[in-house]
Protein backbone atom coordinates (compact mmCIF):
# COMPACT_ATOMS: atom_id res chain seq x y z
CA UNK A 1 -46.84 32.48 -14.30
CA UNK A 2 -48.17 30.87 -11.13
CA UNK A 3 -45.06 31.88 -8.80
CA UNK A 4 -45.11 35.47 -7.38
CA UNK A 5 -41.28 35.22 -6.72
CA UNK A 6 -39.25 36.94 -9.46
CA UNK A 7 -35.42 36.66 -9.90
CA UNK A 8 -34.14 39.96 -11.16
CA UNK A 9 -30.93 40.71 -13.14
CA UNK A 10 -29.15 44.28 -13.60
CA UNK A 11 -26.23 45.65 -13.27
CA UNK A 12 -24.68 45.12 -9.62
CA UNK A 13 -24.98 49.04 -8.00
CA UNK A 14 -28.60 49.34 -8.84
CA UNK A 15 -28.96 45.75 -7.10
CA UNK A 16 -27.47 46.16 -4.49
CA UNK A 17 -29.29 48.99 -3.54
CA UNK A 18 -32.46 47.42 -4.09
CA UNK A 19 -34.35 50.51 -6.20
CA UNK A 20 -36.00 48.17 -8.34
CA UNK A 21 -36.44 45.69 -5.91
CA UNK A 22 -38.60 47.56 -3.42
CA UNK A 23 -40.93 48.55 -5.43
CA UNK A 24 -41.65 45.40 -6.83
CA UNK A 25 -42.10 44.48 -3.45
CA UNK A 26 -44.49 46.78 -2.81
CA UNK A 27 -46.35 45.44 -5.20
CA UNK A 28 -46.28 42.07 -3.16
CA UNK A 29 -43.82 40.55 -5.66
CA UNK A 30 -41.29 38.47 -3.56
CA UNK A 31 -37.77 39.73 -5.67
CA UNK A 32 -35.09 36.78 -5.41
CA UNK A 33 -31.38 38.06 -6.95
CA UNK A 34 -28.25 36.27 -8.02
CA UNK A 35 -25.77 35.48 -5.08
CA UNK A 36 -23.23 37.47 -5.06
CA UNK A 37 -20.27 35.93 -6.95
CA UNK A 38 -22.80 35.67 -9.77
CA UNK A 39 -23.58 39.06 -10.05
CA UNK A 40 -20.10 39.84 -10.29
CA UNK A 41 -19.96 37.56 -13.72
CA UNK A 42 -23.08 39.15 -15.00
CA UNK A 43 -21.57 42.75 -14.19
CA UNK A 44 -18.46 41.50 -16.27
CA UNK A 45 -20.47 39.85 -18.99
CA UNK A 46 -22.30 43.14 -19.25
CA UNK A 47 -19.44 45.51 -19.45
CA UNK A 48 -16.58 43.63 -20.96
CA UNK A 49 -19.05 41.21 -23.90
CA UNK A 50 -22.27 42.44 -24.63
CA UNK A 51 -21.85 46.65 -24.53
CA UNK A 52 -18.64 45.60 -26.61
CA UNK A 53 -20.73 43.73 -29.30
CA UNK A 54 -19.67 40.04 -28.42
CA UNK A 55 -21.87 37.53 -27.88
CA UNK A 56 -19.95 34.35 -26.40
CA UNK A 57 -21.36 30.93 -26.10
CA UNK A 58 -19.29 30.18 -22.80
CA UNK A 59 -21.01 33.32 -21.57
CA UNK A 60 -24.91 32.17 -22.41
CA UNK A 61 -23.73 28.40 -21.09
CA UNK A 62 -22.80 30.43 -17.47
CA UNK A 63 -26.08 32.92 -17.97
CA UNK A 64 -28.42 29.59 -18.43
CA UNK A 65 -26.56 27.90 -15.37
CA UNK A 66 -27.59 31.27 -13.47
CA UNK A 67 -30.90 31.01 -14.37
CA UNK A 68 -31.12 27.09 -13.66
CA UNK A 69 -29.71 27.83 -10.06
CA UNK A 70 -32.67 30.88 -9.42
CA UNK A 71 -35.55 28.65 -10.25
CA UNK A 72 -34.43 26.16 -8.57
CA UNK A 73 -34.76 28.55 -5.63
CA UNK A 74 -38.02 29.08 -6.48
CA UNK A 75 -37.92 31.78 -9.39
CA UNK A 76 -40.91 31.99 -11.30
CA UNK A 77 -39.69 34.04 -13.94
CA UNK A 78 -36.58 36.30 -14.87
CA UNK A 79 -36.56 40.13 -14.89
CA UNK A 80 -33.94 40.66 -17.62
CA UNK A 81 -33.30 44.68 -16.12
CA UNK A 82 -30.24 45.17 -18.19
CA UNK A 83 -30.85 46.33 -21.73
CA UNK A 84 -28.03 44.25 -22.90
CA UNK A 85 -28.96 40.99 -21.31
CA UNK A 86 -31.27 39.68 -24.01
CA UNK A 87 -29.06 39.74 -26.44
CA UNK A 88 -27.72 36.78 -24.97
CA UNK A 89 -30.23 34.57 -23.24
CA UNK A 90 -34.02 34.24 -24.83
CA UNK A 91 -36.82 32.80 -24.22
CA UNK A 92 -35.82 29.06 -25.33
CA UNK A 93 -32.87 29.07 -22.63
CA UNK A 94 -35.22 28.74 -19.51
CA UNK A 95 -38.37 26.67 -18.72
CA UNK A 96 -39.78 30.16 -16.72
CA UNK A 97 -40.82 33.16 -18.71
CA UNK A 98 -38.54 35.94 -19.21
CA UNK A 99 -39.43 39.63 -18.50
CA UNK A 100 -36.74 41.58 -20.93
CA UNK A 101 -37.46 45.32 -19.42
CA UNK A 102 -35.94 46.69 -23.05
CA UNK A 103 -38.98 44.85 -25.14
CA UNK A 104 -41.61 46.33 -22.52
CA UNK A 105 -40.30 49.53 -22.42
CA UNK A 106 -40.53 49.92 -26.21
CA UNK A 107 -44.36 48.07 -26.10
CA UNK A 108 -45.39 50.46 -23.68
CA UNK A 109 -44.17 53.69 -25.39
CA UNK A 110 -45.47 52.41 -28.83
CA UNK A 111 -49.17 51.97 -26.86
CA UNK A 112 -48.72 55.20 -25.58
CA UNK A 113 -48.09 56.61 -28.45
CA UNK A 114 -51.42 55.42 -30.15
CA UNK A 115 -53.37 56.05 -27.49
């Protein structure tokens, strides 16, 4: 990834107040976030399809045109910091790489764990 500017996807409250963001930040990583309206639709997405078990093609279709719209802001990759985000958009749907926290978490412990 040659970008240092990061689009990053949660659920709105935790956004908005920027935990996550800062300290990626401090880190010198430049955090870029859905506008406004769109984190709305994500929140909803979240809450009302995927933590319900439904996985709805109209749903990726508006996820990949959110992801379109951030790297062509300059996103070089996607922070997927909602568990239940990759269970509808992968790797294939996006020319930048995708960061799902959920698969790193569970890397990390499992290296911890044999350490």
């Amino acid at each position: 990834m040659e970008s240092k500017l990061l689009a990053f996807w949660e659920l709105v409250i935790p956004l908005e107040h920027a935990f996550y963001k800062s300290r990626l930040e401090v880190q010198g990583i430049k955090v870029l976030v859905p506008n406004e309206t769109d984190r709305v639709v994500i929140n909803t997405v979240i809450y009302n399809e995927l933590c319900l078990g439904k996985i709805l093609e109209e749903s990726r279709a508006i996820y990949k045109r959110i992801i379109q719209d951030l790297v062509e802001q300059g996103a070089g990759g996607i922070i997927l910091g909602c568990t239940e985000i990759g269970l509808l958009v992968k790797a294939e749907d996006t020319t930048v790489p995708l960061f799902d926290t959920t698969l790193l978490h569970a890397k990390g412990a499992v290296k911890l764990a044999f350490e």
